[in-house]
Protein backbone atom coordinates (compact mmCIF):
# COMPACT_ATOMS: atom_id res chain seq x y z
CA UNK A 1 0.00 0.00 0.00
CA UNK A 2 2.97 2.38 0.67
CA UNK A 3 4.85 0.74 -2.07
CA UNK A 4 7.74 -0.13 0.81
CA UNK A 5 9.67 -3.40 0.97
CA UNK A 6 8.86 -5.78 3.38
CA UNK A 7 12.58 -5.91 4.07
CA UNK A 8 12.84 -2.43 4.18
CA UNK A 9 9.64 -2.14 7.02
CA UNK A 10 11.34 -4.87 9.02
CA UNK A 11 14.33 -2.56 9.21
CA UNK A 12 12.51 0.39 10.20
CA UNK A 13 10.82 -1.92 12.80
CA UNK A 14 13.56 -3.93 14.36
CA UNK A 15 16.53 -1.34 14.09
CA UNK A 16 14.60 1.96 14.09
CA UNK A 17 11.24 1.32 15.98
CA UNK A 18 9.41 3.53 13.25
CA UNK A 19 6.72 1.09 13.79
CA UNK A 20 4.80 -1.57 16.58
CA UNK A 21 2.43 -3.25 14.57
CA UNK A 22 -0.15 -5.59 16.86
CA UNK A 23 -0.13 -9.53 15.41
CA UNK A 24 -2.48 -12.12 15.20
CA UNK A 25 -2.37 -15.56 16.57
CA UNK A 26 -0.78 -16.45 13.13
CA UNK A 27 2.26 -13.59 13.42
CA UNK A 28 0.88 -11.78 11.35
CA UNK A 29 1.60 -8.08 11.54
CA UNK A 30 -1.85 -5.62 11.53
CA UNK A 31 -0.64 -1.98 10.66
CA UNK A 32 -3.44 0.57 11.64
CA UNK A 33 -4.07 3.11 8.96
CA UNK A 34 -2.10 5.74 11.14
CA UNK A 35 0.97 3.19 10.80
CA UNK A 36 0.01 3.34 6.82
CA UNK A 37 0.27 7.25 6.14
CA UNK A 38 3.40 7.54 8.81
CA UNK A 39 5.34 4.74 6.01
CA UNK A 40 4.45 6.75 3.29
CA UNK A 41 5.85 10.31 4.66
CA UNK A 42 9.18 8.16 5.89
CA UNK A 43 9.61 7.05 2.48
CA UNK A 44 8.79 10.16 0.70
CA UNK A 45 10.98 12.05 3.50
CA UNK A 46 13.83 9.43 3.30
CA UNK A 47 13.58 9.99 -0.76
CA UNK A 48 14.12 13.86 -0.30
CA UNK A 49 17.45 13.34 1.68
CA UNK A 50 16.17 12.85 5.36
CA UNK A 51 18.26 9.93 7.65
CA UNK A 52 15.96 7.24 8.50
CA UNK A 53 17.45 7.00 11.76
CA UNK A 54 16.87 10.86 12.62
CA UNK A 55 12.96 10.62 11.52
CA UNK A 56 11.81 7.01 12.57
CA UNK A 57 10.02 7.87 15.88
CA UNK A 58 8.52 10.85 15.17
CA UNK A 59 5.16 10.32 15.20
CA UNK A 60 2.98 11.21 11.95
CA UNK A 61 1.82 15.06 12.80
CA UNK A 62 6.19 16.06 12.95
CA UNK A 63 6.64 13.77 9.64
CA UNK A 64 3.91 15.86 7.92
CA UNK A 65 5.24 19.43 9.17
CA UNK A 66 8.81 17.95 7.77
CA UNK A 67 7.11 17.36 4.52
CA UNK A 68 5.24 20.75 4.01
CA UNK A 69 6.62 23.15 6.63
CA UNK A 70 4.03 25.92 5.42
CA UNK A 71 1.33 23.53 6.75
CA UNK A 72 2.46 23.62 10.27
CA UNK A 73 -0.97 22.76 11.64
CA UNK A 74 -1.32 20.02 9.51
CA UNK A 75 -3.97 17.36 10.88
CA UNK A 76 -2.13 13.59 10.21
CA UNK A 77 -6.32 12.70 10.59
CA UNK A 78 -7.20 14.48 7.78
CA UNK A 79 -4.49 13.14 5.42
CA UNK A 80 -5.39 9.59 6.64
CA UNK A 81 -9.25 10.25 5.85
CA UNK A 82 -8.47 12.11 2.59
CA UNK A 83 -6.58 8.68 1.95
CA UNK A 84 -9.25 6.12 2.81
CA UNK A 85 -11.75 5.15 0.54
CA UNK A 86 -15.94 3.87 1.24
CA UNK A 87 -17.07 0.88 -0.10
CA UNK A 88 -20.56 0.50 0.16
CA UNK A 89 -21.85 -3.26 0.84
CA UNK A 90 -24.82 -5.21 1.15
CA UNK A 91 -25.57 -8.08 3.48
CA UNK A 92 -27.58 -11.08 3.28
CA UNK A 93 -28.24 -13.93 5.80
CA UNK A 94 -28.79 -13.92 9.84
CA UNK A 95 -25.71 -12.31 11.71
CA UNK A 96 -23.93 -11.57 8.96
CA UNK A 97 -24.16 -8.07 9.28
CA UNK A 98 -23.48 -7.80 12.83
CA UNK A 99 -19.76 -9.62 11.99
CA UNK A 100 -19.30 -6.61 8.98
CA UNK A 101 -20.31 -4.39 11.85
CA UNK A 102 -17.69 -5.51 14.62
CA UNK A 103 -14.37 -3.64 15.41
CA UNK A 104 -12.38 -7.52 15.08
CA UNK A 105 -13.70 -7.56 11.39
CA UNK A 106 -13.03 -3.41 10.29
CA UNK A 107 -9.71 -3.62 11.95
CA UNK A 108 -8.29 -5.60 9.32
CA UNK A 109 -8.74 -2.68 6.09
CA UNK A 110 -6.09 -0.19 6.45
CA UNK A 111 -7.57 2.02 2.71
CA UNK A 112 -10.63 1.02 2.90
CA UNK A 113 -13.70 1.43 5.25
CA UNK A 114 -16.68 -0.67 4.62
CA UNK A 115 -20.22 1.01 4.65
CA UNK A 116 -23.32 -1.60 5.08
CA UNK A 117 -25.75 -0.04 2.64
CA UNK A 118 -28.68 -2.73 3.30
CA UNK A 119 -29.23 -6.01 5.87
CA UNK A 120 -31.48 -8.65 4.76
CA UNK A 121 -32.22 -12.12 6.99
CA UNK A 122 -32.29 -14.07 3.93
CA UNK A 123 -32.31 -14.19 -0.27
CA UNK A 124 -35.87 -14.20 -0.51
CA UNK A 125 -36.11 -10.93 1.69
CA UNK A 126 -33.62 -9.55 -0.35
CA UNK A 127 -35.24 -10.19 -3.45
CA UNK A 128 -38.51 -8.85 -2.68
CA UNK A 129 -37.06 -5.27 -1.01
CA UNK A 130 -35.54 -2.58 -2.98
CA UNK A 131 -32.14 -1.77 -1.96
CA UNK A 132 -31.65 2.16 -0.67
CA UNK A 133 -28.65 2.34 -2.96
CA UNK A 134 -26.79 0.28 -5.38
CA UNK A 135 -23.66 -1.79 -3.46
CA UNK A 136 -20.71 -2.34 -4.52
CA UNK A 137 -20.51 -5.76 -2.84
CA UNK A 138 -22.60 -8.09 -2.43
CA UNK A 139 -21.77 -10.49 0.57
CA UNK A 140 -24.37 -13.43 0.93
CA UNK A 141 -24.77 -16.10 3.89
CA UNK A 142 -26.30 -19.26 3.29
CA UNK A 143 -27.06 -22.82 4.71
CA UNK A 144 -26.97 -24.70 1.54
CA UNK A 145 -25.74 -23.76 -1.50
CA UNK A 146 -27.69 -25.54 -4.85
CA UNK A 147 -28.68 -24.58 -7.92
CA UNK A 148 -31.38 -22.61 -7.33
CA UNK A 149 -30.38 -20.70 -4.56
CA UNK A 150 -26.68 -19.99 -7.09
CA UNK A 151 -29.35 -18.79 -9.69
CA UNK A 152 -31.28 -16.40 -7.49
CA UNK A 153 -27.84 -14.74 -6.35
CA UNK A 154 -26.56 -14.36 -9.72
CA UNK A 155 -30.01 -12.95 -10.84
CA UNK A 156 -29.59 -10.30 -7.87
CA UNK A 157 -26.22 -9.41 -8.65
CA UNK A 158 -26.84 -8.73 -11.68
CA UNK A 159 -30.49 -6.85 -10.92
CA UNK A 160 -28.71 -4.29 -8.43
CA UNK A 161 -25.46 -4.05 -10.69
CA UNK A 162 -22.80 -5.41 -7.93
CA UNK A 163 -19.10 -5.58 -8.97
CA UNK A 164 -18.45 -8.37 -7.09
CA UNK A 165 -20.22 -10.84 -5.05
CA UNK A 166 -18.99 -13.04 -1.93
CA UNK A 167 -20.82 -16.08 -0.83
CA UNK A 168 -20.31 -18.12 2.19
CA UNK A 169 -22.19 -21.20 2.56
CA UNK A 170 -22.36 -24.63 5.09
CA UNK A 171 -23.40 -27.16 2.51
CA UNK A 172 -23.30 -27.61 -1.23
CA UNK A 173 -22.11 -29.26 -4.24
CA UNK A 174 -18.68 -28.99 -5.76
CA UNK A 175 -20.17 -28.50 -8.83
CA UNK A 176 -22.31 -25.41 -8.29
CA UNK A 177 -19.18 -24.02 -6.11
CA UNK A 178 -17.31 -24.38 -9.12
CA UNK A 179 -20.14 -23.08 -11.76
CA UNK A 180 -19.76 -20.10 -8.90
CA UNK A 181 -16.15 -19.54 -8.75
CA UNK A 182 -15.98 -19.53 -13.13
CA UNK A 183 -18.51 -16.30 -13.10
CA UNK A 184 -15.72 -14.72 -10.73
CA UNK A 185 -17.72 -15.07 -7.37
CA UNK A 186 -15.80 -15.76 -4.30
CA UNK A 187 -17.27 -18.51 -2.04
CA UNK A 188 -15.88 -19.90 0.68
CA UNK A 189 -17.45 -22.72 3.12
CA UNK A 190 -17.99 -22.51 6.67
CA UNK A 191 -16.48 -22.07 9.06
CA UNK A 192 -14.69 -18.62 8.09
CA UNK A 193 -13.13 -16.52 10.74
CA UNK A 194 -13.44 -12.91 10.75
CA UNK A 195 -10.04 -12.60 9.75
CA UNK A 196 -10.46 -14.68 7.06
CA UNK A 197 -13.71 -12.97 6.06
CA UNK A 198 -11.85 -9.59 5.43
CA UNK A 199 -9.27 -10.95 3.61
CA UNK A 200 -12.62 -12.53 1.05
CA UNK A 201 -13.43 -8.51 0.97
CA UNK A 202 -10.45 -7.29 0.64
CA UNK A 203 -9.33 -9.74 -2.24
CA UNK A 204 -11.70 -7.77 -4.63
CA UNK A 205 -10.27 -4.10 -3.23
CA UNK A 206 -8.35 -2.52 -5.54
CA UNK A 207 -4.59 -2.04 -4.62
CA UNK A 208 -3.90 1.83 -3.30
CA UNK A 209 -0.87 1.82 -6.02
CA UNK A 210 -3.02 1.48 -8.80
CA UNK A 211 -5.61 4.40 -7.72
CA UNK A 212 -3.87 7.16 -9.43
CA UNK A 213 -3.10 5.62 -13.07
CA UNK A 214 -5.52 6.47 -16.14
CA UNK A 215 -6.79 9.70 -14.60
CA UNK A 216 -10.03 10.24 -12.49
CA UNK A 217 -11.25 8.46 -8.93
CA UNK A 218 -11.39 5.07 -10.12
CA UNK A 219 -14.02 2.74 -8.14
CA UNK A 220 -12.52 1.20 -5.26
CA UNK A 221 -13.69 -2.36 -6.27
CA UNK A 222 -12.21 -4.68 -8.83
CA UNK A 223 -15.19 -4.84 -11.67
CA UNK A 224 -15.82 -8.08 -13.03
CA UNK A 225 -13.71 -9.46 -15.97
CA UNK A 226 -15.38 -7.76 -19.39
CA UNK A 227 -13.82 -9.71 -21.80
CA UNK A 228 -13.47 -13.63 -22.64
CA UNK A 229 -10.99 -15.71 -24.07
CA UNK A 230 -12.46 -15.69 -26.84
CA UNK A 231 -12.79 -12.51 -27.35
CA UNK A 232 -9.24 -11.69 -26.30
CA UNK A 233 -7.98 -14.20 -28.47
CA UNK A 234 -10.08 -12.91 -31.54
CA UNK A 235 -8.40 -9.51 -30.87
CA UNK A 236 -4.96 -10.54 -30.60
CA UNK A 237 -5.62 -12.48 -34.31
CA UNK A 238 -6.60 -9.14 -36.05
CA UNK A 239 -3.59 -7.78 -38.22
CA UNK A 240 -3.55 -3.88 -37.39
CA UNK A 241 -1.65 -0.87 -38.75
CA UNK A 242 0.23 -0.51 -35.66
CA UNK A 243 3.63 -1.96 -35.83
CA UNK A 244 4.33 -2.54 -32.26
CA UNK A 245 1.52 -5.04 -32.16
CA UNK A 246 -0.67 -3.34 -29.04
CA UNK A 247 -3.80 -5.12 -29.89
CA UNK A 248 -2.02 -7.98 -29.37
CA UNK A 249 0.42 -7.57 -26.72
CA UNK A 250 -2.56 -5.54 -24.85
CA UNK A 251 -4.87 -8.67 -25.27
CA UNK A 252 -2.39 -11.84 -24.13
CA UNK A 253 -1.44 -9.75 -21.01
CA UNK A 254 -4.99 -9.84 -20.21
CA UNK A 255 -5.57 -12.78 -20.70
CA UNK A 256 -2.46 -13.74 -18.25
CA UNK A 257 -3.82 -11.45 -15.64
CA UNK A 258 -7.05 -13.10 -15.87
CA UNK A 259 -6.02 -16.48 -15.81
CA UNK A 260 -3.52 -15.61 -12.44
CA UNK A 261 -6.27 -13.48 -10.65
CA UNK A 262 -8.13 -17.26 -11.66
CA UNK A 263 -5.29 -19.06 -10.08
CA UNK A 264 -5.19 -16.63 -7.10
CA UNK A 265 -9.04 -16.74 -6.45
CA UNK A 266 -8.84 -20.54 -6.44
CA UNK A 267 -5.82 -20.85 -3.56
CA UNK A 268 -7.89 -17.67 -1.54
CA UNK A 269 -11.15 -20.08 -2.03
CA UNK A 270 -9.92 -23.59 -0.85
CA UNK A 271 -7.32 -22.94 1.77
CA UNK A 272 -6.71 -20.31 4.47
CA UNK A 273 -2.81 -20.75 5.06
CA UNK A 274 -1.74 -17.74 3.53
CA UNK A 275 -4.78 -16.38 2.68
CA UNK A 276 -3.82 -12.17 3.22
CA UNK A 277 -1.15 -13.08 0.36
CA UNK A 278 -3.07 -14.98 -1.94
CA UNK A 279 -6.06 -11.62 -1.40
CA UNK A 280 -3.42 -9.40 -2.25
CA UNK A 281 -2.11 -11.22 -5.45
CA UNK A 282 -5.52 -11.74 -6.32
CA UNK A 283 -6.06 -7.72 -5.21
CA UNK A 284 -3.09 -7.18 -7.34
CA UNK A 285 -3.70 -9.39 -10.72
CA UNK A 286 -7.33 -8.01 -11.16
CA UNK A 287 -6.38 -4.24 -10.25
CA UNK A 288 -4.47 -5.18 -13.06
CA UNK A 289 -6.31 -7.10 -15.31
CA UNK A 290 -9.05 -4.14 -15.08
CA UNK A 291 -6.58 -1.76 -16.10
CA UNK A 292 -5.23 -3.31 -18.90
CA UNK A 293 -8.89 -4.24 -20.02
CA UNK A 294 -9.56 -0.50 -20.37
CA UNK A 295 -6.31 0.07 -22.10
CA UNK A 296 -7.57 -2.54 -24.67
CA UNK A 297 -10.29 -0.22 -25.43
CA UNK A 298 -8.19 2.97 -25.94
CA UNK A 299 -6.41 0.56 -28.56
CA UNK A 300 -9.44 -0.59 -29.81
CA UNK A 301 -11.44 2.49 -30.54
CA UNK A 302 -7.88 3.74 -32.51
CA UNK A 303 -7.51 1.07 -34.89
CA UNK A 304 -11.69 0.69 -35.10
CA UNK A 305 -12.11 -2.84 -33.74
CA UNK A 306 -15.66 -3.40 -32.79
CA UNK A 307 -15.04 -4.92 -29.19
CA UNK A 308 -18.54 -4.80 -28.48
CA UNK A 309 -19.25 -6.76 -31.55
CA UNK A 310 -16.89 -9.65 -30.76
CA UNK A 311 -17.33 -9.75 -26.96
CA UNK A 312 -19.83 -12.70 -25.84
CA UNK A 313 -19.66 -11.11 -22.17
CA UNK A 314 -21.39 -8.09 -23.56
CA UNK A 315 -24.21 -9.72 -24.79
């Protein structure tokens, strides 16, 4: 998120005590989001010529007045809030919400702060109510996962527009988990810790690096894959006037983002050893893919290939 080394952050730790990050049963470390802005003004402070070793314990307020000394009443608050983004989710299934709600569960997003936009008790209370706002997440609880109850998600999804949807479930078959995990939805069986919960959300976050490239406020949720294989490969067929090959080059990369943010969703889905790494590679490869997906287009409307044409995932 700072775009630090870990070897660099265990320095700062160990020989500087720049940081004292809590850990979880596993050893994990948990940086708070005040630990999160303080990394980024020690690198940005260390890159303008400051001594790690002179600026390492000063807390985040002295870092900032270092950094901009016209702003001496800078607020580190508001520079952690300005860098914190909302995403808005909705909840389905008994207790869920009051898990989303809990300071053990929030603790664990350093950019992001999740905002429960509707609670439902179950699927068909969902489907009958009309949301107050359109989430970005959908996050579903149920006993047993079949076919129908896989179709009636999908269908409300898709209804309510949701970039991503998260299902946890006690019972089903492998082969609707699997129908699941092909349209991109995360599932994951019971039980799930809360840990492990936020790691599900934050696998489809995407990665504070990538917020500034292309221009704008980008969403803070990884939108679905647009384009197939198909499609991609279609693309990457079509001779062009453009010598360095872009359509091409632009459409394989995608498809090998896809196909690792595949791999990644897969190890996040059936395992929890090392599941905050696999939801950051997966974080990571789709931030990615999504990107590179919307450079495809730029390259697409200049040499006048009709994506939405060719695309079966349009249609």
């Amino acid at each position: 998120m700072a775009g630090i080394p870990v070897s660099t952050l265990r320095i700062w730790e160990v020989r500087h005590q720049a940081f004292s990050p809590a850990k979880t049963s596993g050893q994990h470390r948990l940086y708070s989001q005040e630990d999160v802005h303080k990394a980024r003004l020690l690198k940005q402070l260390s890159k303008d010529g400051h001594l790690i070793s002179a600026i390492a314990n000063l807390d985040a307020a002295s870092l900032g007045r270092l950094h901009n000394p016209t702003s001496v009443s800078a607020d580190p608050q508001l520079a952690i809030s300005a860098a914190i983004t909302t995403v808005s989710l909705a909840v389905i299934g008994a207790g869920m919400a009051g898990r989303v709600d809990s300071k053990k569960f929030t603790s664990h997003f350093l950019s992001s702060t999740i905002r429960v936009t509707d609670r439902f008790e179950d699927l068909a209370q969902a489907s009958a109510a009309q949301f107050h706002e359109k989430p970005q997440i959908l996050l579903v609880k149920v006993n047993t996962l079949h076919d129908t109850i896989r179709a009636e998600i999908l269908a409300l999804a898709r209804k309510h527009g949701v970039l991503q949807t998260v299902v946890v479930y006690a019972f089903a078959k492998e082969s609707v988990v699997e129908a699941m995990r092909v349209l991109g939805v995360l599932v994951r069986r019971e039980p799930v810790s809360d840990y492990e919960l936020s790691d599900l959300i934050s696998s489809v976050l995407v990665v504070d690096a990538v917020k500034s490239i292309g221009g704008g406020q980008p969403d803070p949720v990884i939108p679905a894959r647009k384009y197939s294989d198909e499609t991609l490969s279609h693309v990457a067929s079509i001779s062009t006037n453009m010598l360095c090959e872009c359509p091409r080059h632009v459409a394989e990369l995608i498809a090998q983002l896809a196909g690792f943010e595949q791999y990644s969703q897969e190890c996040l889905n059936k395992s929890d050893e090392d599941a905050h790494l696999h939801a950051y590679l997966h974080a990571i490869s789709g931030s990615a893919r999504a990107l590179f997906e919307r450079a495809l287009e730029m390259v697409a409307e200049h040499e006048k290939i009709p994506l939405a044409t060719i695309n079966p995932m349009s249609r």
